[in-house]
Protein backbone atom coordinates (compact mmCIF):
# COMPACT_ATOMS: atom_id res chain seq x y z
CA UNK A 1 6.36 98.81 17.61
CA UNK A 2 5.99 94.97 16.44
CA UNK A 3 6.37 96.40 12.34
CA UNK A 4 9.49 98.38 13.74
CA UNK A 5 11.04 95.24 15.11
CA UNK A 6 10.12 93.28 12.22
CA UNK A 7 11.96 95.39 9.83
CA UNK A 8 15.02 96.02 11.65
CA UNK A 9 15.14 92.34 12.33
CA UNK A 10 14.76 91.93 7.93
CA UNK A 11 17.10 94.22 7.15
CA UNK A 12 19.67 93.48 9.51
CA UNK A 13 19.50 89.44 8.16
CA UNK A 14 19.69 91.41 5.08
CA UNK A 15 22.91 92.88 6.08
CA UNK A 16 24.42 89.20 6.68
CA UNK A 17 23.41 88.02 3.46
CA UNK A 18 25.18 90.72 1.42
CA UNK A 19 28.16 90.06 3.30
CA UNK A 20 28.59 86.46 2.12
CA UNK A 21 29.24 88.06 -1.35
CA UNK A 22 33.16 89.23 0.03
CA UNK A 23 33.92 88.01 -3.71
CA UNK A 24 32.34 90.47 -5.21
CA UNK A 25 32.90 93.74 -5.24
CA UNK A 26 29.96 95.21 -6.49
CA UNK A 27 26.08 93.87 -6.70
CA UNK A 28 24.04 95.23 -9.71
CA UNK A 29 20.56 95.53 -9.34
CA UNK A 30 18.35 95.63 -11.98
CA UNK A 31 15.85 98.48 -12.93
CA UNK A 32 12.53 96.72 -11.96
CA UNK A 33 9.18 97.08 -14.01
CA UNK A 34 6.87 99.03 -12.43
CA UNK A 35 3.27 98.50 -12.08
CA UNK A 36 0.37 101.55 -12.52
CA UNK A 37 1.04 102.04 -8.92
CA UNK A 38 4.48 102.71 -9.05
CA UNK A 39 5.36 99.08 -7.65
CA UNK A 40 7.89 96.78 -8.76
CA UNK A 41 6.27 93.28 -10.33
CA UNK A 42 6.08 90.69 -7.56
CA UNK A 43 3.98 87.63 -8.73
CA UNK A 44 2.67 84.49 -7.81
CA UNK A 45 0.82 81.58 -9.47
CA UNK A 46 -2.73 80.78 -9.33
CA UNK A 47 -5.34 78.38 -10.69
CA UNK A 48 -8.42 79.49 -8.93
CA UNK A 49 -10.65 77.59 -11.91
CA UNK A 50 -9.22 74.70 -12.04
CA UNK A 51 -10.07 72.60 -8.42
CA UNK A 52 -11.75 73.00 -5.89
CA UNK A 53 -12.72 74.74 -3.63
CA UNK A 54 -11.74 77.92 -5.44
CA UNK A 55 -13.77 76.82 -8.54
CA UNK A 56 -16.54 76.89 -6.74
CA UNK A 57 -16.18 79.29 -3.56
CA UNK A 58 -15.84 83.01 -4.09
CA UNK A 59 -15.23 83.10 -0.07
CA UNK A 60 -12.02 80.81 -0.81
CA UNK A 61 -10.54 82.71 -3.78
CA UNK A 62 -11.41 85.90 -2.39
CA UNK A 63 -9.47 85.26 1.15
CA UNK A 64 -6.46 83.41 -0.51
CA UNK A 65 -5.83 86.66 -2.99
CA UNK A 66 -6.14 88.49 0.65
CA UNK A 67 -3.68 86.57 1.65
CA UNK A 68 -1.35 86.78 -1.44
CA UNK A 69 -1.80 90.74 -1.25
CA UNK A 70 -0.88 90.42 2.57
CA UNK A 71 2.44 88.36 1.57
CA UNK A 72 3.99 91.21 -0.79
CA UNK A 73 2.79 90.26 -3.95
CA UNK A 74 0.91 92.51 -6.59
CA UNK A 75 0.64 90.33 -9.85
CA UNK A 76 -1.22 86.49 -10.17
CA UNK A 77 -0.34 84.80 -12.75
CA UNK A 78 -2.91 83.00 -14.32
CA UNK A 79 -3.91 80.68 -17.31
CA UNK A 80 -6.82 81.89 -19.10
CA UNK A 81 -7.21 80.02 -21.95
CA UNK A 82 -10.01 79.85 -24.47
CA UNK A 83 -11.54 76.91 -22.05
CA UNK A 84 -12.11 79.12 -19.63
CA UNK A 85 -13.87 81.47 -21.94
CA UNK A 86 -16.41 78.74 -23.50
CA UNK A 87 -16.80 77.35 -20.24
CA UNK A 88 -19.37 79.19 -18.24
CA UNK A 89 -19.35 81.83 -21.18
CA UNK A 90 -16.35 83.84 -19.42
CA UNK A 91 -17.72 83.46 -15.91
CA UNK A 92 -14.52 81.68 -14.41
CA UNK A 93 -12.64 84.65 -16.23
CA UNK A 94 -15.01 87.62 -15.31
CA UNK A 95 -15.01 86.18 -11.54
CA UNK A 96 -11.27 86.49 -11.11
CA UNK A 97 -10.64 90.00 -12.95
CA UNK A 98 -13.64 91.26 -10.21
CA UNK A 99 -12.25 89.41 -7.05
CA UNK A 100 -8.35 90.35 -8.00
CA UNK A 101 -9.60 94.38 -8.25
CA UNK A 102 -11.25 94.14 -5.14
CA UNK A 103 -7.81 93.33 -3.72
CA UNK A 104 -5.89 95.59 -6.33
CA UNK A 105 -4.16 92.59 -7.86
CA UNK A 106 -3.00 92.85 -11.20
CA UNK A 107 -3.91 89.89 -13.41
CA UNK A 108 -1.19 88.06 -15.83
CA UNK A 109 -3.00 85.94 -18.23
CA UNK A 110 -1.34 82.86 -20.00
CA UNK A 111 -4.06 82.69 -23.22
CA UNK A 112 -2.61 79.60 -24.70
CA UNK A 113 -1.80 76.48 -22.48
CA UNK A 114 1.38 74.67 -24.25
CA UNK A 115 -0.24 73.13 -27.52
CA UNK A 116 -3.10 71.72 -26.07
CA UNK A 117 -7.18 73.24 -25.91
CA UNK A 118 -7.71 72.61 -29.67
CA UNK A 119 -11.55 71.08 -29.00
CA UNK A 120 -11.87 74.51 -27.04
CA UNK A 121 -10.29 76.92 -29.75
CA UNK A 122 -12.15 75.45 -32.20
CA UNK A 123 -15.26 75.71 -30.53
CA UNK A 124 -14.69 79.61 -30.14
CA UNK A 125 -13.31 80.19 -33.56
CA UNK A 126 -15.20 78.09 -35.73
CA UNK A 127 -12.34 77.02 -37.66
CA UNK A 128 -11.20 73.54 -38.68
CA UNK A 129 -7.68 73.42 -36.61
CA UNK A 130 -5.75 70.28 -37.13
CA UNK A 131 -4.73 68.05 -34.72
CA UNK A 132 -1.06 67.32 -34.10
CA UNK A 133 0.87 64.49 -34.71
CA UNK A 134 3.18 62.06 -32.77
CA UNK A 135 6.52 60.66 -33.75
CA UNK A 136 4.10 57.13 -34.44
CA UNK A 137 2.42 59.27 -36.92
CA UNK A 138 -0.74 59.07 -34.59
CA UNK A 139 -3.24 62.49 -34.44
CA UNK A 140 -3.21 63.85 -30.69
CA UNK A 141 -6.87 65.49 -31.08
CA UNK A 142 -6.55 67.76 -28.28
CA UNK A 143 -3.09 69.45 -29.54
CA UNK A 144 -2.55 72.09 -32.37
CA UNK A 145 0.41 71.88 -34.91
CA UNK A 146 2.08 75.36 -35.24
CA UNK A 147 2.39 75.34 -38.53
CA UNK A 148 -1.52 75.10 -38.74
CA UNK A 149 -2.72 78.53 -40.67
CA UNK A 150 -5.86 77.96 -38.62
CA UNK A 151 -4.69 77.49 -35.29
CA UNK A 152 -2.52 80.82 -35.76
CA UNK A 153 -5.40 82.62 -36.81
CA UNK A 154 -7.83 81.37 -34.03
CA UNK A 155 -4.74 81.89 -31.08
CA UNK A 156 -5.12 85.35 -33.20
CA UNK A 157 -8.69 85.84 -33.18
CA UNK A 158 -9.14 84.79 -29.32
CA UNK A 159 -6.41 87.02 -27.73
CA UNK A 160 -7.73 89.66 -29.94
CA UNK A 161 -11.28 89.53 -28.17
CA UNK A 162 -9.99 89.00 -24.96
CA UNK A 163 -8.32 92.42 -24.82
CA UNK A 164 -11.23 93.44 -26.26
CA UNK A 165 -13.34 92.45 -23.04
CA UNK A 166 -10.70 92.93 -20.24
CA UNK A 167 -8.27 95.46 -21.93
CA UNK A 168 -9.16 98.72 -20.20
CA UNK A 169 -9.92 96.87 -16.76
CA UNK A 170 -7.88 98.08 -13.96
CA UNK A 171 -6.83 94.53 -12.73
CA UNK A 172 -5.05 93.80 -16.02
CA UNK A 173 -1.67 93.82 -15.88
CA UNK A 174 0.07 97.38 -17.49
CA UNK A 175 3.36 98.53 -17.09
CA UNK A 176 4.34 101.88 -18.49
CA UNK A 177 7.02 102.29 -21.90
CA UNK A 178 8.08 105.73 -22.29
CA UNK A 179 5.01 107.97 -21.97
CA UNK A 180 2.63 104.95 -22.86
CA UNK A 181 0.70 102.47 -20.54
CA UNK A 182 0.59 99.35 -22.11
CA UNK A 183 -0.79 95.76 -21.34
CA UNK A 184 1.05 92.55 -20.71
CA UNK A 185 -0.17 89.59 -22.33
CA UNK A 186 1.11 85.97 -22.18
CA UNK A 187 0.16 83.90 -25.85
CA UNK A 188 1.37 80.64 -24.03
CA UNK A 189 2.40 79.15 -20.14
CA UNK A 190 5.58 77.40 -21.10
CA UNK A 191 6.06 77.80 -24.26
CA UNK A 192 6.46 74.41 -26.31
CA UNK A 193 5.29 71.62 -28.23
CA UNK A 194 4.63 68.40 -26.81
CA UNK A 195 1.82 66.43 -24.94
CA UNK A 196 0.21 65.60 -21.33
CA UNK A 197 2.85 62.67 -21.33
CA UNK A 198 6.01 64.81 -22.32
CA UNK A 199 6.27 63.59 -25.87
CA UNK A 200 7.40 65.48 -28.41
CA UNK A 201 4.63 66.85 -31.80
CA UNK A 202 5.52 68.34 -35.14
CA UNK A 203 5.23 65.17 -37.02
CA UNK A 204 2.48 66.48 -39.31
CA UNK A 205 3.30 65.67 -42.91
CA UNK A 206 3.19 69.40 -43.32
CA UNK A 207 5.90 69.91 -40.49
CA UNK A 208 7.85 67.10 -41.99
CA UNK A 209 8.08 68.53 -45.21
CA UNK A 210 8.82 72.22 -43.89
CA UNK A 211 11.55 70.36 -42.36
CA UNK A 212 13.15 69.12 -45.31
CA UNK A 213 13.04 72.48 -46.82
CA UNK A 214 15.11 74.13 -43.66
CA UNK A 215 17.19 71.44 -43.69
CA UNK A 216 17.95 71.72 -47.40
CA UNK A 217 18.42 75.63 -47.04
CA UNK A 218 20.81 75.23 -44.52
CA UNK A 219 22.93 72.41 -45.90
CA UNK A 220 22.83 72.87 -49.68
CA UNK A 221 24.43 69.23 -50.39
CA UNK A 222 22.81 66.33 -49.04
CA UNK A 223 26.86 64.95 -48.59
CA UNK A 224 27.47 67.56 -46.15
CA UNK A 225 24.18 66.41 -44.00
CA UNK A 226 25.13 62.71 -43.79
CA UNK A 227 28.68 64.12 -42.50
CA UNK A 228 27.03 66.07 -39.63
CA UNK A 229 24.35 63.53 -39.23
CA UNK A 230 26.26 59.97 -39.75
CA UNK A 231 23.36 59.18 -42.21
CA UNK A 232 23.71 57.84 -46.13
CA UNK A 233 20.53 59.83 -47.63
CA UNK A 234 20.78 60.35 -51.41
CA UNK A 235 18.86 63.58 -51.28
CA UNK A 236 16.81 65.48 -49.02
CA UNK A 237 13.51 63.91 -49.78
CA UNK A 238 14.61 61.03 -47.91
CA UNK A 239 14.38 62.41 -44.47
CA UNK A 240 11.60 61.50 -42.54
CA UNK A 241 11.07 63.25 -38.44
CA UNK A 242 9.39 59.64 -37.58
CA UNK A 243 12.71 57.53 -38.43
CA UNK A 244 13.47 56.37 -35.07
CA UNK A 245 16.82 55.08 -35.52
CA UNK A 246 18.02 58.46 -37.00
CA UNK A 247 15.64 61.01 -34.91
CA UNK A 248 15.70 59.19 -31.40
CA UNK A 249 14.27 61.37 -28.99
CA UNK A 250 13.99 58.32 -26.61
CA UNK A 251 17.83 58.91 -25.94
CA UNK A 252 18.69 58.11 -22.14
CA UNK A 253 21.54 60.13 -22.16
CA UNK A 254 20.29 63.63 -22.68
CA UNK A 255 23.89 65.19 -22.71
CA UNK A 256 24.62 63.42 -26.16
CA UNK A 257 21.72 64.16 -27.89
CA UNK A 258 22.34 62.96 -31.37
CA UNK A 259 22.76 65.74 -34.22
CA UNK A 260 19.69 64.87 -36.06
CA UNK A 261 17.33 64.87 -33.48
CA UNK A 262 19.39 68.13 -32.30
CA UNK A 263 18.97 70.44 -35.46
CA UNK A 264 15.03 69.39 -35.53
CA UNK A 265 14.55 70.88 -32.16
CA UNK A 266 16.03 73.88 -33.21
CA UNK A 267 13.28 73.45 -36.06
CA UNK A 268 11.11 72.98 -33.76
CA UNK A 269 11.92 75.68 -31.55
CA UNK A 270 12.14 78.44 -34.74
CA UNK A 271 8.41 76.84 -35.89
CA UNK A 272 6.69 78.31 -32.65
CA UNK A 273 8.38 81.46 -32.89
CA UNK A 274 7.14 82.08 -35.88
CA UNK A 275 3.87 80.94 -35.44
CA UNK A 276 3.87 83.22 -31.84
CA UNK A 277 5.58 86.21 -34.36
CA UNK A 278 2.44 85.82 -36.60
CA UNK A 279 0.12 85.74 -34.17
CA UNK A 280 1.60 89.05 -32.09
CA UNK A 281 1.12 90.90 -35.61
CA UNK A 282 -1.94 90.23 -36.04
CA UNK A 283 -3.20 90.87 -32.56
CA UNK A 284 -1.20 94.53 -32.46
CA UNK A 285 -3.65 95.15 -35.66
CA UNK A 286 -6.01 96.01 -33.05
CA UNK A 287 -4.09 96.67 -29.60
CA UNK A 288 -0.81 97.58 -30.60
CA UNK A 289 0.35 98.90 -27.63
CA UNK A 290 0.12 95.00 -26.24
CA UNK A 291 3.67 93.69 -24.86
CA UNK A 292 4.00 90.09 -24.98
CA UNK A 293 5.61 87.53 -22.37
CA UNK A 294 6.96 84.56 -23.09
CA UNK A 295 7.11 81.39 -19.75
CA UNK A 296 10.11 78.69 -19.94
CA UNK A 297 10.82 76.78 -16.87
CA UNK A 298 14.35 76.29 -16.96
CA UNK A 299 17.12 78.41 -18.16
CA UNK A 300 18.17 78.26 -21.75
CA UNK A 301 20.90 75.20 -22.20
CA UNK A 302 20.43 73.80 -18.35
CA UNK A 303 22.13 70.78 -18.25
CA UNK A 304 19.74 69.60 -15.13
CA UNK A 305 17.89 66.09 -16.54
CA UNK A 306 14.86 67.59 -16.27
CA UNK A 307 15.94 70.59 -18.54
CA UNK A 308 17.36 68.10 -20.47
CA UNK A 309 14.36 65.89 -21.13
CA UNK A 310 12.28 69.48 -21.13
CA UNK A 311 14.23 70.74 -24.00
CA UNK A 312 13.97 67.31 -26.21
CA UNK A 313 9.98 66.68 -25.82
CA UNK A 314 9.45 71.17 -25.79
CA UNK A 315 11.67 72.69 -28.00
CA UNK A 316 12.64 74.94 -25.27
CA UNK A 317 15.31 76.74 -27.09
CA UNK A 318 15.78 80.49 -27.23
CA UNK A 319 14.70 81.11 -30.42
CA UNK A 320 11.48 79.89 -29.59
CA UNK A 321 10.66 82.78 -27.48
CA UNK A 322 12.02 86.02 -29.57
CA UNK A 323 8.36 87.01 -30.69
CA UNK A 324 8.55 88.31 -26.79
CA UNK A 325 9.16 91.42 -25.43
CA UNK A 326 9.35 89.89 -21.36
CA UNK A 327 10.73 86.56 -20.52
CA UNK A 328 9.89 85.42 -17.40
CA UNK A 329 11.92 82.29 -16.20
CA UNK A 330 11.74 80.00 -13.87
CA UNK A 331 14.60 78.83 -11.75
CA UNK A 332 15.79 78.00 -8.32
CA UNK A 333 18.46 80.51 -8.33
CA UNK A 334 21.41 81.23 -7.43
CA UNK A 335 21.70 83.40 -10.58
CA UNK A 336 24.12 85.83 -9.11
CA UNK A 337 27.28 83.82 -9.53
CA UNK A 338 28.61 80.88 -11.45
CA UNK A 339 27.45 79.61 -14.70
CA UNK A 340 23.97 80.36 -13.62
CA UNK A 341 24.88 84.64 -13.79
CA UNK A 342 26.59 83.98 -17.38
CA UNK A 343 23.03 82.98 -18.89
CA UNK A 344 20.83 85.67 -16.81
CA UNK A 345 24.01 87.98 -18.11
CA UNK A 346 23.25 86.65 -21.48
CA UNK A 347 19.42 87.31 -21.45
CA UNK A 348 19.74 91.02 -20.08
CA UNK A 349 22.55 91.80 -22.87
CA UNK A 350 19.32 90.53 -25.41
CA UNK A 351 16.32 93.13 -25.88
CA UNK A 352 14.42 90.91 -22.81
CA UNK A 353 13.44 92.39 -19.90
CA UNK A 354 13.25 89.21 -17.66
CA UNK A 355 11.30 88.34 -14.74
CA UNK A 356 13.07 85.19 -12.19
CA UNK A 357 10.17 82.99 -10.45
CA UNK A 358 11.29 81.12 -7.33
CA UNK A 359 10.57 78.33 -4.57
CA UNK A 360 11.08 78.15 -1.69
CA UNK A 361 11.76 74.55 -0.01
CA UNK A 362 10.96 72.88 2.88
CA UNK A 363 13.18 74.02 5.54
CA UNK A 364 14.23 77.38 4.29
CA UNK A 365 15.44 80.31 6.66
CA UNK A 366 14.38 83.85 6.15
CA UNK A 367 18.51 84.30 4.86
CA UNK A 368 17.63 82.03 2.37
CA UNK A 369 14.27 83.97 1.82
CA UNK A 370 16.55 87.11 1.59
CA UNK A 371 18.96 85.63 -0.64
CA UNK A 372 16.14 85.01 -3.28
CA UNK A 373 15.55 88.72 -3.17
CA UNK A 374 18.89 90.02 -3.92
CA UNK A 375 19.17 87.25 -6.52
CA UNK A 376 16.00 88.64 -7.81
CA UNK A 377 16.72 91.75 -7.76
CA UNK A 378 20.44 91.25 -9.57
CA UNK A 379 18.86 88.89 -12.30
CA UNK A 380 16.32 90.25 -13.66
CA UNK A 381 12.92 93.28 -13.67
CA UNK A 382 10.72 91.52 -11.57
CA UNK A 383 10.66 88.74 -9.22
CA UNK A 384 8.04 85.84 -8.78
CA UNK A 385 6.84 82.91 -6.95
CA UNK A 386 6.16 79.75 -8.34
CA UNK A 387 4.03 76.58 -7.85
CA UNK A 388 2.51 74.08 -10.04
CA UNK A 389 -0.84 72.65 -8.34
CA UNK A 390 -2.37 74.47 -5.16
CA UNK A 391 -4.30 71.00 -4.39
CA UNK A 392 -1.25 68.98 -3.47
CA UNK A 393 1.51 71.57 -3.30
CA UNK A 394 2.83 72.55 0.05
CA UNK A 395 4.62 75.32 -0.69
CA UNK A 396 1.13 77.31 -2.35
CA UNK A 397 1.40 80.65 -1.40
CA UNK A 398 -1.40 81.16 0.20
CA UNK A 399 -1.03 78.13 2.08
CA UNK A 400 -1.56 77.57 6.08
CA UNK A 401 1.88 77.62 7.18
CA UNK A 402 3.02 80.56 8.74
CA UNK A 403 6.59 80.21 8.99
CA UNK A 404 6.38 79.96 4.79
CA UNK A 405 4.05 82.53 4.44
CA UNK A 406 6.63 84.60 6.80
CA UNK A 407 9.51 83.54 4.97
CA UNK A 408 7.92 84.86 1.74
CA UNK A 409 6.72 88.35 3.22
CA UNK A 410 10.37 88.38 3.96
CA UNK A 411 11.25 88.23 0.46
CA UNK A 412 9.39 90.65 -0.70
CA UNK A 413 9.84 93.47 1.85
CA UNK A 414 13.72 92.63 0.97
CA UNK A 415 12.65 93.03 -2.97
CA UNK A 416 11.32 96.39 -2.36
CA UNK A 417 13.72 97.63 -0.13
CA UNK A 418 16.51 96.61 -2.57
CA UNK A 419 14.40 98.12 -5.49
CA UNK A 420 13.25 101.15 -3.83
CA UNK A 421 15.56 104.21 -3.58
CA UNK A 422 13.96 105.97 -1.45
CA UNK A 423 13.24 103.02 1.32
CA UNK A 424 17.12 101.91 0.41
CA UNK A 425 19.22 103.40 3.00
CA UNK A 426 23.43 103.38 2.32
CA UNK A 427 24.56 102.04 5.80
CA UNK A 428 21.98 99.31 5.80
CA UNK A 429 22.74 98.07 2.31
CA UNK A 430 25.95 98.43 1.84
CA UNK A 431 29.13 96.94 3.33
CA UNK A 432 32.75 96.49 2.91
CA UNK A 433 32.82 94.40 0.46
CA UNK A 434 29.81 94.79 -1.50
CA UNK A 435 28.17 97.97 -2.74
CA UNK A 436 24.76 98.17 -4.44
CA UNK A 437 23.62 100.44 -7.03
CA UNK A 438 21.31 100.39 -9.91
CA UNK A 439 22.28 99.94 -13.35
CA UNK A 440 20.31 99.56 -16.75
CA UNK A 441 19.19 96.09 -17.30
CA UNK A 442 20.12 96.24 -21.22
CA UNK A 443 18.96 97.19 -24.94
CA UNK A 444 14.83 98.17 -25.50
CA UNK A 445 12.86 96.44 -28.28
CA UNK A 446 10.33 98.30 -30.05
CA UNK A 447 11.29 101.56 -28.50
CA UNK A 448 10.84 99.92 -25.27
CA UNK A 449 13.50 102.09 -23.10
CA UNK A 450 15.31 99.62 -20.73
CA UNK A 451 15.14 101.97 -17.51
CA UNK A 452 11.30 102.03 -16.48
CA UNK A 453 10.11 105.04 -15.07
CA UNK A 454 7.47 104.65 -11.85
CA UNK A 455 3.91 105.46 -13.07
CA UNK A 456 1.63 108.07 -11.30
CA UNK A 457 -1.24 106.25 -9.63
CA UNK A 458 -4.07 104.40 -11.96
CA UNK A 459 -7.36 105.32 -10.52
CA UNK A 460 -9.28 102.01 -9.80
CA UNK A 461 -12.78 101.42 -11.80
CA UNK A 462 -15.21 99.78 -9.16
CA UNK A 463 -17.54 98.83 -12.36
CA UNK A 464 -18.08 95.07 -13.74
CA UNK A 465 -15.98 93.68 -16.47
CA UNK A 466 -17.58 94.69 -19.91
CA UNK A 467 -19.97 92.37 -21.41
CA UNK A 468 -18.28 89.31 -22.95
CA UNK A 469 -17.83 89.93 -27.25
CA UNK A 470 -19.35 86.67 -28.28
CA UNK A 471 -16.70 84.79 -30.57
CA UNK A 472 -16.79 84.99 -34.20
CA UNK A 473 -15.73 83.18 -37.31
CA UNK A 474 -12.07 84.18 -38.84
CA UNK A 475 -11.02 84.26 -42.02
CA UNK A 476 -7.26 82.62 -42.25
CA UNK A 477 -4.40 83.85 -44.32
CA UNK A 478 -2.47 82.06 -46.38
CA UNK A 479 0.89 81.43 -44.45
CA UNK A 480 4.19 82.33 -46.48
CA UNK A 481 6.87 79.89 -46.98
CA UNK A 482 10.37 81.14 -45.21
CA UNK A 483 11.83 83.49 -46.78
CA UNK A 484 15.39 82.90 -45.76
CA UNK A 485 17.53 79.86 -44.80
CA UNK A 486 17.62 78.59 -41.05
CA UNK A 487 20.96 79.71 -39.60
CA UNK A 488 22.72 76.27 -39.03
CA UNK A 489 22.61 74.79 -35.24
CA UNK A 490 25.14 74.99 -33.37
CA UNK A 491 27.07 71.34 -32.70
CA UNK A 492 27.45 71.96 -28.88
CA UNK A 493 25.40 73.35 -26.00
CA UNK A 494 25.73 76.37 -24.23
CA UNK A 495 27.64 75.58 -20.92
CA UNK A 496 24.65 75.86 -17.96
CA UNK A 497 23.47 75.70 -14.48
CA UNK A 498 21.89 72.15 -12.86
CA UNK A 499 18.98 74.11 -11.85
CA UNK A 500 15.91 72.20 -12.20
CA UNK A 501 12.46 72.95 -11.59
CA UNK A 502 8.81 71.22 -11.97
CA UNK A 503 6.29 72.21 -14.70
CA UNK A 504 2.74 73.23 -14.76
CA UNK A 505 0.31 70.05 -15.23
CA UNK A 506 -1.71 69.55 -18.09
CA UNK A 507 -5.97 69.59 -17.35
């Protein structure tokens, strides 16, 4: 009787909600990615390895992924980096794959975290990866340059033997293309290139003189630079990334970035993707059915100042993530209207299948719990929850506040409901002014049809993870210059939300 209460109570709040879009006259909801079970994704973030007590207390992991199963949410999204593979000799790893299938979680695993983990990489590759380099020309030993044949071939190498180990296990996240299952994969948890204090890499004299060649490919005439650029070079030699007073990336105001410092993010941005594009090809050499997703955590072209600053020491352009076949993006909505809906409109017109991660502040109502599900639902395949540290972070998840924890069952019921034709009923969902209905979220990649199907059930193994594949020297391949000039950068932003949101820490 309480459940039947509960859900009239949801969907009539649900009800109120939709009628606040009278400007509208239709809502489009997006065709969600379903999970083995038939679900549609709902994740959350988790770092059960990383403080304590869930590093060290099954009995704490196990009853927070209770309660994150309780709370509506089928996916945890977790990094699982090659750290956490030397460490303990995949313990932390094999730990969390057995206590997420005892709950039927499914398991999202960022593999790379940013730039950093180089001691650890190298320690399971045995390869020499160099260390990157500041804008003071200084080595930052514990960061990877992308250009770095040896770093792309160890990222390579360890993704590789992680699906080897934890490929076929239940808990790893699959959705279903077509007639195939196939597993989901993140190469890196906000994808970019910078350090633990926000300031910006690349500054390798390799990366400096890649650089020069992209910059000569796309200008042809050193006159036409110093136009753009306000510079007096007399040839392209002469540009150096760690000239200060021409690439200032100390600029305090973020919305005139100058055009120098502009075209080498772009650089900077197109230098990941093709590292991340390398690395994908080499992985699919032995898992090719392996989709790839790709973490930012602000919309492409915000103009918030912490996009802002994001984008100058990251890269976090676009083009760095097109190696991807998801995107999952992290905002604090509203995506439904305003400038906000033109870039989500923008993403789903792309081949990306995109995935919106929320919070939820201090203070929310269940209608704004509610609203975060339709906005969900209208921006993207799948819908998350995001926070950044469960040791100071009040708004965890899984943390002891009921009203949140209510206020996020909310939001998922309301996902569902909306997402689900058969719980969607016409008279509940649809009023006057606004009228639901499903429509195909755009264009597939790789043959990878834009309108998921639901899968049949997966039959859950109940046996241990496979023994871990002990790591292995690579050989490296030579890495080919570009083959083609950069297309030139564009002289102004995109126009964008203010949505801001914090990022993960760095260990």
């Amino acid at each position: 009787m309480q459940r039947t209460l509960i859900k009239a109570f949801i969907l009539m709040l649900m009800v109120c909600i939709l009628s606040t879009f009278a400007g509208a006259a239709k809502l489009s909801v997006q065709d969600p990615i379903r999970l083995p079970d038939g679900q549609a994704l709902k994740a959350v973030y988790l770092y059960p390895h990383w403080w304590e007590p869930w590093k060290s207390d099954d009995s704490a992991l196990a009853g927070d992924l209770k309660k994150i199963k309780e709370l509506g949410f089928n996916t945890i999204c977790v990094d699982h980096e090659s750290s956490q593979a030397v460490d303990n000799e995949w313990g932390w790893i094999n730990r969390e794959f057995k206590l997420a299938r005892a709950e039927n979680l499914y398991i999202l695993p960022w593999l790379q975290l940013q730039g950093s983990d180089r001691k650890a990489l190298i320690k399971f590759s045995h390869l020499k990866i160099k260390p990157a380099v500041n804008q003071d020309r200084q080595a930052e030993e514990d960061y990877i340059t992308f250009r770095d044949k040896d770093f792309r071939e160890a990222l390579a190498h360890y993704v590789s033997v992680y699906l080897d180990q934890y490929g076929d296990d239940p808990a790893l996240l699959k959705v279903q293309t077509g007639k195939r299952m196939r597993p989901v994969v993140g190469l890196i948890v906000e994808v970019g290139w910078h350090n633990g204090s926000g300031l910006p890499l690349s500054f390798d004299d390799e990366s400096n003189a890649y650089f020069r060649t992209w910059m000569k490919s796309s200008h042809h005439d050193i006159k036409q630079l110093n136009k753009r650029w306000g510079t007096t070079y007399k040839s392209f030699d002469e540009i150096d990334p760690c000239d200060k007073t021409i690439f200032n990336y100390a600029v305090e105001d973020r919305t005139k970035i100058p055009p120098a410092v502009r075209e080498h993010i772009t650089f900077r941005a197109r230098v990941i993707n093709e590292a991340l594009e390398y690395v994908a090809r080499q992985v699919r050499k032995r898992h090719k059915d392996v989709l790839f997703i790709a973490e930012t955590p602000y919309p492409f072209g915000s103009t918030s100042p912490d996009a802002a600053a994001y984008q100058l020491s990251a890269a976090n352009e676009r083009k760095a993530i097109e190696f991807a076949d998801i995107l999952f993006v992290r905002t604090l909505g509203d995506t439904v209207s305003g400038e906000a809906k033109k870039q989500q409109d923008q993403i789903l017109d792309s081949y990306k299948q995109v995935i919106t991660a929320y919070r939820l502040p201090d203070g929310a109502t269940e209608k704004d719990a509610i609203a975060l599900a339709i906005d969900g639902a209208s921006a993207g395949n799948g819908i998350a929850y995001y926070n950044w540290n469960e040791h100071v972070d009040t708004v965890f998840a899984a943390c002891n506040k009921p009203d949140k924890q209510q206020l996020l069952k909310t939001m998922n019921t309301v996902y569902d409901l909306i997402c689900d034709p058969d719980k969607r009923h016409k008279t509940l969902l649809t009023t006057p002014a606004v009228n639901i209905e499903p429509v195909t979220s755009g264009k597939g990649k790789d043959g990878i049809p834009a309108n998921i199907a639901p899968l049949p059930p997966l039959e859950q193994k109940s046996s241990e993870s496979a023994a871990p594949v002990p790591p292995a020297p690579v050989t490296p391949e030579k890495i080919a210059a570009p083959s083609a000039a950069p297309t030139p950068v564009q002289s102004t932003p995109p126009a964008a939300d203010s949505t801001s949101a914090p990022v993960n820490p760095t260990k």
